[in-house]
Protein backbone atom coordinates (compact mmCIF):
# COMPACT_ATOMS: atom_id res chain seq x y z
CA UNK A 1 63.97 -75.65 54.25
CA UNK A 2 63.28 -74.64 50.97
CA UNK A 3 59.89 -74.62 49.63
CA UNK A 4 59.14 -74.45 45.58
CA UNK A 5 55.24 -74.12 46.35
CA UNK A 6 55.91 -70.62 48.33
CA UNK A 7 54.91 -67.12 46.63
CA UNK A 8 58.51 -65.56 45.61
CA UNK A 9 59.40 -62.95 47.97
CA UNK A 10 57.92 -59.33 46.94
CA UNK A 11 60.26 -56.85 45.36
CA UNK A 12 58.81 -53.82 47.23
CA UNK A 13 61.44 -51.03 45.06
CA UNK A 14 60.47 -52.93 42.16
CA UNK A 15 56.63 -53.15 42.66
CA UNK A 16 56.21 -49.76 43.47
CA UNK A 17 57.86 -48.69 40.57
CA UNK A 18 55.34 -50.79 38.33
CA UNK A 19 52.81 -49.21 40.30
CA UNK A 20 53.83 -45.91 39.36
CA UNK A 21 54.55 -46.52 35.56
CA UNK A 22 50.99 -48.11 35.35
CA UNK A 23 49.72 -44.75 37.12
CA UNK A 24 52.18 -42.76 34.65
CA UNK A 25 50.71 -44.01 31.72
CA UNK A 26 47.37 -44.09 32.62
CA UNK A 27 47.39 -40.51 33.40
CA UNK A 28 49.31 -39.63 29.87
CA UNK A 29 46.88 -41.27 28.13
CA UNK A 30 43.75 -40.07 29.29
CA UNK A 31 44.68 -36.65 29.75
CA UNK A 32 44.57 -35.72 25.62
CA UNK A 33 41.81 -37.26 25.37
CA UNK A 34 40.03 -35.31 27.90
CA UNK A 35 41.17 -32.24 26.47
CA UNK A 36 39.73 -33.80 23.58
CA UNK A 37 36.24 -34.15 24.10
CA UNK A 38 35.58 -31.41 26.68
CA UNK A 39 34.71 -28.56 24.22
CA UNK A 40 32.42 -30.66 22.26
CA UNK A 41 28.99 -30.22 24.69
CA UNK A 42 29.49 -26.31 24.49
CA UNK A 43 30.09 -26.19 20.82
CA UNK A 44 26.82 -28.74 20.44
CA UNK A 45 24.94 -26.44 22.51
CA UNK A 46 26.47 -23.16 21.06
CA UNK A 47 25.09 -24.51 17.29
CA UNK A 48 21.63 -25.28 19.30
CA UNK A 49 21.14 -22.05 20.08
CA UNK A 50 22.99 -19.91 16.77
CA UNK A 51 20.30 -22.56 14.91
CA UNK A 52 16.94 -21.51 16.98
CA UNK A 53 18.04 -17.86 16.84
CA UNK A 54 18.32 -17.60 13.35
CA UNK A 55 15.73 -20.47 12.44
CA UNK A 56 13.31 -18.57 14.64
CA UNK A 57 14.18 -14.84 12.89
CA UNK A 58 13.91 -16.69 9.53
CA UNK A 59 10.38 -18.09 10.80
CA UNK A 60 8.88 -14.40 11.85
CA UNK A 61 10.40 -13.07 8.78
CA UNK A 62 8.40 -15.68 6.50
CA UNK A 63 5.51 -15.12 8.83
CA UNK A 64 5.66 -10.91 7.68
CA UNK A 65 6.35 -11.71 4.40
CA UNK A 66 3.58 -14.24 4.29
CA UNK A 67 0.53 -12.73 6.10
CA UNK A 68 1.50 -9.45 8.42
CA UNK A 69 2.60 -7.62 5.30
CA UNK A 70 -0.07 -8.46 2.97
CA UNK A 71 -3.00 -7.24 4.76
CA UNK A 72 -4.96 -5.45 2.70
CA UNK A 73 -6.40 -2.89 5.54
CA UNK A 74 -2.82 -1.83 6.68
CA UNK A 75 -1.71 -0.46 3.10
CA UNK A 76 -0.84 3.20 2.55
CA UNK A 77 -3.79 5.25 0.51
CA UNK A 78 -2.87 8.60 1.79
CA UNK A 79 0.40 10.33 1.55
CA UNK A 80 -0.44 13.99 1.81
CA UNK A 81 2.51 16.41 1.65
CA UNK A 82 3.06 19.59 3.43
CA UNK A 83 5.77 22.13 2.36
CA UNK A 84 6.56 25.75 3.39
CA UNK A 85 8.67 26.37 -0.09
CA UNK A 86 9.17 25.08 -3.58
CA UNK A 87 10.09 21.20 -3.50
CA UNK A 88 7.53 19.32 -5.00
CA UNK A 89 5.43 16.54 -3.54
CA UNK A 90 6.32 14.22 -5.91
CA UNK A 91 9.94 15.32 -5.05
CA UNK A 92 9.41 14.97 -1.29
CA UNK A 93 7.76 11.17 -1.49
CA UNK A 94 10.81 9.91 -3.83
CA UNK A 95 13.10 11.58 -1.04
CA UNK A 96 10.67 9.96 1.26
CA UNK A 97 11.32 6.21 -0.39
CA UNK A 98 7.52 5.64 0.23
CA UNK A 99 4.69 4.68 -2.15
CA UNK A 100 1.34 4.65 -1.66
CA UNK A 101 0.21 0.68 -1.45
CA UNK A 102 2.93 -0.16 0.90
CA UNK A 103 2.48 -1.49 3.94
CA UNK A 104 2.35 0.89 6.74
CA UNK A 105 4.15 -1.94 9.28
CA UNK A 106 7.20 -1.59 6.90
CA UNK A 107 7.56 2.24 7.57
CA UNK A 108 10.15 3.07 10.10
CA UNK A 109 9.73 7.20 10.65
CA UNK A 110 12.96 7.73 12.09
CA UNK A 111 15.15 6.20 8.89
CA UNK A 112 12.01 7.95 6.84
CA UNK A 113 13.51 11.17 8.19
CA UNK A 114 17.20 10.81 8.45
CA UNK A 115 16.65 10.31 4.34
CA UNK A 116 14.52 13.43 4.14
CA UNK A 117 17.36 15.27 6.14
CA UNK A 118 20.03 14.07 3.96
CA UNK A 119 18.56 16.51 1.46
CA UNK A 120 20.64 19.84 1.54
CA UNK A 121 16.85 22.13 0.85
CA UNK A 122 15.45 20.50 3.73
CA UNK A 123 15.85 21.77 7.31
CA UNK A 124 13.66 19.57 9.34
CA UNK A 125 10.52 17.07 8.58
CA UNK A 126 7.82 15.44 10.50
CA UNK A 127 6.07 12.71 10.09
CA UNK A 128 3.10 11.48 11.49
CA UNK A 129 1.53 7.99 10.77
CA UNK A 130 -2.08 7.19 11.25
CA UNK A 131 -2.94 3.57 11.27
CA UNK A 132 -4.36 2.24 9.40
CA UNK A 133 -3.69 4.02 6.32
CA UNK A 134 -2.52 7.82 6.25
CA UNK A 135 1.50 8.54 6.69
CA UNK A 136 1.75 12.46 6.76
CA UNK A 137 4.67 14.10 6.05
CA UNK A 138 5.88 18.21 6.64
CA UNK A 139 9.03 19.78 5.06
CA UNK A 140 10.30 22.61 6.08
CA UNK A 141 12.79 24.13 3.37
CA UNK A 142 16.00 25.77 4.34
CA UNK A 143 15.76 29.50 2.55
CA UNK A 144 18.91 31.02 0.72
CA UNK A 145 20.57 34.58 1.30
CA UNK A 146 23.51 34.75 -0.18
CA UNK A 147 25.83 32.97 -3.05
CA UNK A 148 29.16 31.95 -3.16
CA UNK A 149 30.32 32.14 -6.67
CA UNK A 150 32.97 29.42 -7.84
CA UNK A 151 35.21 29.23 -10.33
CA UNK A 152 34.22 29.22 -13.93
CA UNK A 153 33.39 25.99 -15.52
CA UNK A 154 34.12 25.95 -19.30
CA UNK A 155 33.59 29.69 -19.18
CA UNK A 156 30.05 29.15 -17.52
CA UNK A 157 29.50 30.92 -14.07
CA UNK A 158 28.50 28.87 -11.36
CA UNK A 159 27.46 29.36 -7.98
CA UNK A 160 26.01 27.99 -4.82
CA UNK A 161 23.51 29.01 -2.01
CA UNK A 162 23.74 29.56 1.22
CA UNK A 163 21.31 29.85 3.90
CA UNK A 164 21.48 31.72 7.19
CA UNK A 165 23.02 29.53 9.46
CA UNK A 166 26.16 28.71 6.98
CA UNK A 167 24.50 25.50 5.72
CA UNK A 168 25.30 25.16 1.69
CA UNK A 169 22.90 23.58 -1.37
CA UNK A 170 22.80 23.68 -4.95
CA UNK A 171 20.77 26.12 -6.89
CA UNK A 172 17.57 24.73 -8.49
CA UNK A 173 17.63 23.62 -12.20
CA UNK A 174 15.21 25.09 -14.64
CA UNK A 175 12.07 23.29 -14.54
CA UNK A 176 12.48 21.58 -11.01
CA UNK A 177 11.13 25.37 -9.52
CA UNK A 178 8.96 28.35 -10.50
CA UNK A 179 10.89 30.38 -12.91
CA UNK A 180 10.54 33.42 -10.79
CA UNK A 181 12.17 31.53 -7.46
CA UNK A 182 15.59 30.19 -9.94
CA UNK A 183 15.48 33.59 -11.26
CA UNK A 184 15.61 35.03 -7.85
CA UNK A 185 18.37 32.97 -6.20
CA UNK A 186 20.63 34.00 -9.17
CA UNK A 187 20.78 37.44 -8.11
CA UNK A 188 20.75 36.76 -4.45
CA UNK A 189 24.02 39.03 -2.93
CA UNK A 190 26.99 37.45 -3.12
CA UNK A 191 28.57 36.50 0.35
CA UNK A 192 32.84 37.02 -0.70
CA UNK A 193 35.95 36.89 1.33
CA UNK A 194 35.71 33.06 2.29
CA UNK A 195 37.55 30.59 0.31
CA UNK A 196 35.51 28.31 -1.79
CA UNK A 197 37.56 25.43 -2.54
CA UNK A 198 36.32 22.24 -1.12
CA UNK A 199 32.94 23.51 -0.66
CA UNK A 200 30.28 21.43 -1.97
CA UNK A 201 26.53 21.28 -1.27
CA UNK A 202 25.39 20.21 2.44
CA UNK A 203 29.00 21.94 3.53
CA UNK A 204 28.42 24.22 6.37
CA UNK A 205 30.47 27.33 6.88
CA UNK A 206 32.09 28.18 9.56
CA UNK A 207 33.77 31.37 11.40
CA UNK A 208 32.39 34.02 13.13
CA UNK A 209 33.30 36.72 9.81
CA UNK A 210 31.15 34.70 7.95
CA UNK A 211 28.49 34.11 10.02
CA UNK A 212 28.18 37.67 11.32
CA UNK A 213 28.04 38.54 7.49
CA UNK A 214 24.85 35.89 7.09
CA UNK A 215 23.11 37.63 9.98
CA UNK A 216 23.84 41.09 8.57
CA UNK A 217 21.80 39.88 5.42
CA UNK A 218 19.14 38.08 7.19
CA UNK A 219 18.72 41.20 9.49
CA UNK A 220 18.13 43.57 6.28
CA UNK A 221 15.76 41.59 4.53
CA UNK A 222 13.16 42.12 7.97
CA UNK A 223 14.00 46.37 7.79
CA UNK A 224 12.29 48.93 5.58
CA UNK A 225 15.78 49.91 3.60
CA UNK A 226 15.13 46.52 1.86
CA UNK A 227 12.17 47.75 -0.17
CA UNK A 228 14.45 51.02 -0.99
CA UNK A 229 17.48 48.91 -1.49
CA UNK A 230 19.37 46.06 -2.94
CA UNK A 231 22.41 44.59 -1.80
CA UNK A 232 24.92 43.05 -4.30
CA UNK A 233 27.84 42.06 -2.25
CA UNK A 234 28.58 41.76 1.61
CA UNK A 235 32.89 41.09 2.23
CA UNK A 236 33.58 39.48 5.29
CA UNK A 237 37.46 39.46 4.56
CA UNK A 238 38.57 42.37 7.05
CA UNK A 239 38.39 41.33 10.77
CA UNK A 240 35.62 43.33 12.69
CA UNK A 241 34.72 44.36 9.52
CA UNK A 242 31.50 44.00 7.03
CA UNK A 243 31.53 46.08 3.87
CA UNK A 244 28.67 45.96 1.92
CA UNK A 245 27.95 47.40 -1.37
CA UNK A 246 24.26 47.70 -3.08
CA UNK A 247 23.56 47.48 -6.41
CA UNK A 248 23.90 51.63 -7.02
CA UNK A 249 27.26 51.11 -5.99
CA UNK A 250 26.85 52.57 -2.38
CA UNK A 251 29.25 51.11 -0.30
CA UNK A 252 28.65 50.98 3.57
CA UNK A 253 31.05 49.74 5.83
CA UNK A 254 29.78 48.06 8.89
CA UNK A 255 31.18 46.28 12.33
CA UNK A 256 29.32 42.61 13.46
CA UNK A 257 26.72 43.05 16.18
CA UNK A 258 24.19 45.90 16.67
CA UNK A 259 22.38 45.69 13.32
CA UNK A 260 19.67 47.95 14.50
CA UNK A 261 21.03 50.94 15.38
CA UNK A 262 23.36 50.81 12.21
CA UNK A 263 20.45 49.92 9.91
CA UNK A 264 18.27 52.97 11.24
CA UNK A 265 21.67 55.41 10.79
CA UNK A 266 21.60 53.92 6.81
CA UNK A 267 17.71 55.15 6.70
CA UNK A 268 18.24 58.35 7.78
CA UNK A 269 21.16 59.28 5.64
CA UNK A 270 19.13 57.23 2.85
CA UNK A 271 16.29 59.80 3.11
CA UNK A 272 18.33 62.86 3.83
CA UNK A 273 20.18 61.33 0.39
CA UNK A 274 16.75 61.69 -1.27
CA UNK A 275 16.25 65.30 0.03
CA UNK A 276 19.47 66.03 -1.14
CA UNK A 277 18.88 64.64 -4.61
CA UNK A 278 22.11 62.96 -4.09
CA UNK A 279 23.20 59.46 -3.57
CA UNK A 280 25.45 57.85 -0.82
CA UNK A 281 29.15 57.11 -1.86
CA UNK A 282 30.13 55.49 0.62
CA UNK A 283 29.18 55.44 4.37
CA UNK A 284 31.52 54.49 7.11
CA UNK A 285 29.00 53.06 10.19
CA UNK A 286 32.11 50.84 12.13
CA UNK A 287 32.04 54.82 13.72
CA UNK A 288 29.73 55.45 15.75
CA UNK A 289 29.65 59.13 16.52
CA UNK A 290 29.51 61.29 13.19
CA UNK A 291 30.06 58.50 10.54
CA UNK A 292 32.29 59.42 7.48
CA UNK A 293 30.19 60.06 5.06
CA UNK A 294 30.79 60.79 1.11
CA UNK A 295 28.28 62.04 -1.31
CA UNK A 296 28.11 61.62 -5.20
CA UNK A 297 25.58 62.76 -7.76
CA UNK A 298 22.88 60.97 -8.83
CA UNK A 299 24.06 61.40 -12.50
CA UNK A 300 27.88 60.08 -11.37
CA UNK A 301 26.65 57.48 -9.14
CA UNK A 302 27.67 54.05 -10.06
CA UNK A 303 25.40 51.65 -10.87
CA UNK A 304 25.88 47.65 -10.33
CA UNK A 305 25.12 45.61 -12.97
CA UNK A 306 23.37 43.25 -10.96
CA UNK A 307 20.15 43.74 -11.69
CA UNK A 308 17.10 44.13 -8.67
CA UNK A 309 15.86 40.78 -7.89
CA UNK A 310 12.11 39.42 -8.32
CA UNK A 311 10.43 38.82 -5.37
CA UNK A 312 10.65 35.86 -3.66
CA UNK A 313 8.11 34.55 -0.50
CA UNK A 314 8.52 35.37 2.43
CA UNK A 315 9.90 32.58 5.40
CA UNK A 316 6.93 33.36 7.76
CA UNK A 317 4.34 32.25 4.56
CA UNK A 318 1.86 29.32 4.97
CA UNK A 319 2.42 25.82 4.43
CA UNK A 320 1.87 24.75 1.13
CA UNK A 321 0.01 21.48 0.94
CA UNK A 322 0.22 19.36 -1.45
CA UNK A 323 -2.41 16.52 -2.39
């Protein structure tokens, strides 16, 4: 019998259906919006920390600018150079980028140095600060042996300078050295069968020719033919070769290596050239048994226009020390 008051009979397919749709949805829906809102605590915490860290580096920076920097104990009354050559004090501390009144906490040595370096003269510094108010500085200068001439500028001859290991620097101007050390380094021997294009000022040369030619000078300046002697020119274009010529016009071929033994063959020929009353021609020394040898008179013997250079000081003088 049929009863209207009964529950309809479940439709199980259809139910479960609903049941899934409901699931369906609720699933699609919440899904974006978890993807949503999940970066959100990282980022909050991420700006948390990117605002203490620079909020905090802002705070000790005020705090240094404020009070750490501007106590008067800790600023800089001594600045006392020390220099083995001709740079000037005054020269050194603009290098230097420090002033006297400045705070010694704002002095980093290392970056103090590296700036110091950058200059092509210098070959090393040391500095030494001594709280609470002394910063000490030490140059040592790199010395020239040799120019490389360049091409002529408006019909003016230029050069540059070299120093023993190949590193390259500027001549001084008039006025920014004694007149005696300019006048000097424009007659230094020339250093020729390198190209020159491209080389500028803190350049360093390379190549063992060229280097082996540096030594050869650097080597003659230490023997006693120097103070009977000038050199004008030294060619390192041949392989295995060094031909140098002095300022009489002697011209003495030489081989890298062994210095010694070829300087003290130059001396005695020198002084048997002296007994003779004649002067060398040329001298072959790249032989080593019975070196050719030619002999000119002292009347015919060519003389260099380069004239004798002034005397310069020595590497191995004191430290000059500047107030």
């Amino acid at each position: 019998m049929f009863n209207p008051f009964s529950a309809k009979p479940r439709n199980r397919r259809r139910d479960g259906d609903f049941t899934l749709d409901v699931r369906l949805n609720a699933d699609t829906e919440s899904a974006p919006r978890r993807r949503r809102v999940w970066w959100l605590k990282p980022a909050l915490l991420l700006v948390l920390a990117a605002g203490a860290w620079f909020g905090g580096g802002a705070a000790v920076q005020l705090c240094r600018e404020r009070w750490l920097y501007h106590i008067p104990s800790l600023a800089l009354k001594h600045l006392p150079v020390s220099c083995d050559g001709v740079i000037s004090a005054s020269e050194i501390r603009r290098l230097a980028g420090v002033t006297v009144g400045r705070n010694v906490l704002t002095i980093d040595p290392y970056q103090v140095r590296q700036q110091l370096l950058r200059h092509p003269r210098i070959e090393e510094a040391r500095l030494e600060l001594e709280f609470p108010d002394t910063l000490r500085i030490t140059v040592r200068e790199r010395w020239p042996i040799a120019r490389l001439m360049l091409p002529p500028v408006g019909g003016r001859e230029t050069f540059l300078l070299v120093d023993e290991t190949g590193r390259v620097m500027a001549p001084f101007e008039p006025g920014r050295a004694p007149a005696e050390v300019v006048q000097s380094e424009a007659t230094l021997p020339l250093l020729t069968g390198i190209p020159v294009v491209g080389v500028a000022p803190g350049h360093a040369l390379t190549g063992n020719q060229t280097l082996a030619g540096l030594r050869l000078l650097a080597a003659f300046s230490e023997t006693p033919l120097a103070a009977e002697a000038d050199l004008a020119s030294v060619d390192v274009s041949a392989a295995g070769l060094l031909t140098v010529v002095t300022t009489r016009g002697a011209q003495i071929t030489m081989t890298p290596g062994n210095f010694g033994r070829q300087f003290q063959q130059w001396q005695a020929v020198h002084r048997r050239s002296a007994e003779l009353r004649r002067a060398i021609g040329s001298l072959d020394l790249s032989v080593a048994n019975h070196p050719p040898l030619k002999w000119v008179e002292l009347a015919a013997a060519p003389t260099n226009e380069v004239p004798a250079r002034p005397l310069r000081p020595k590497r191995k003088s004191p430290v000059r020390r500047h107030a």
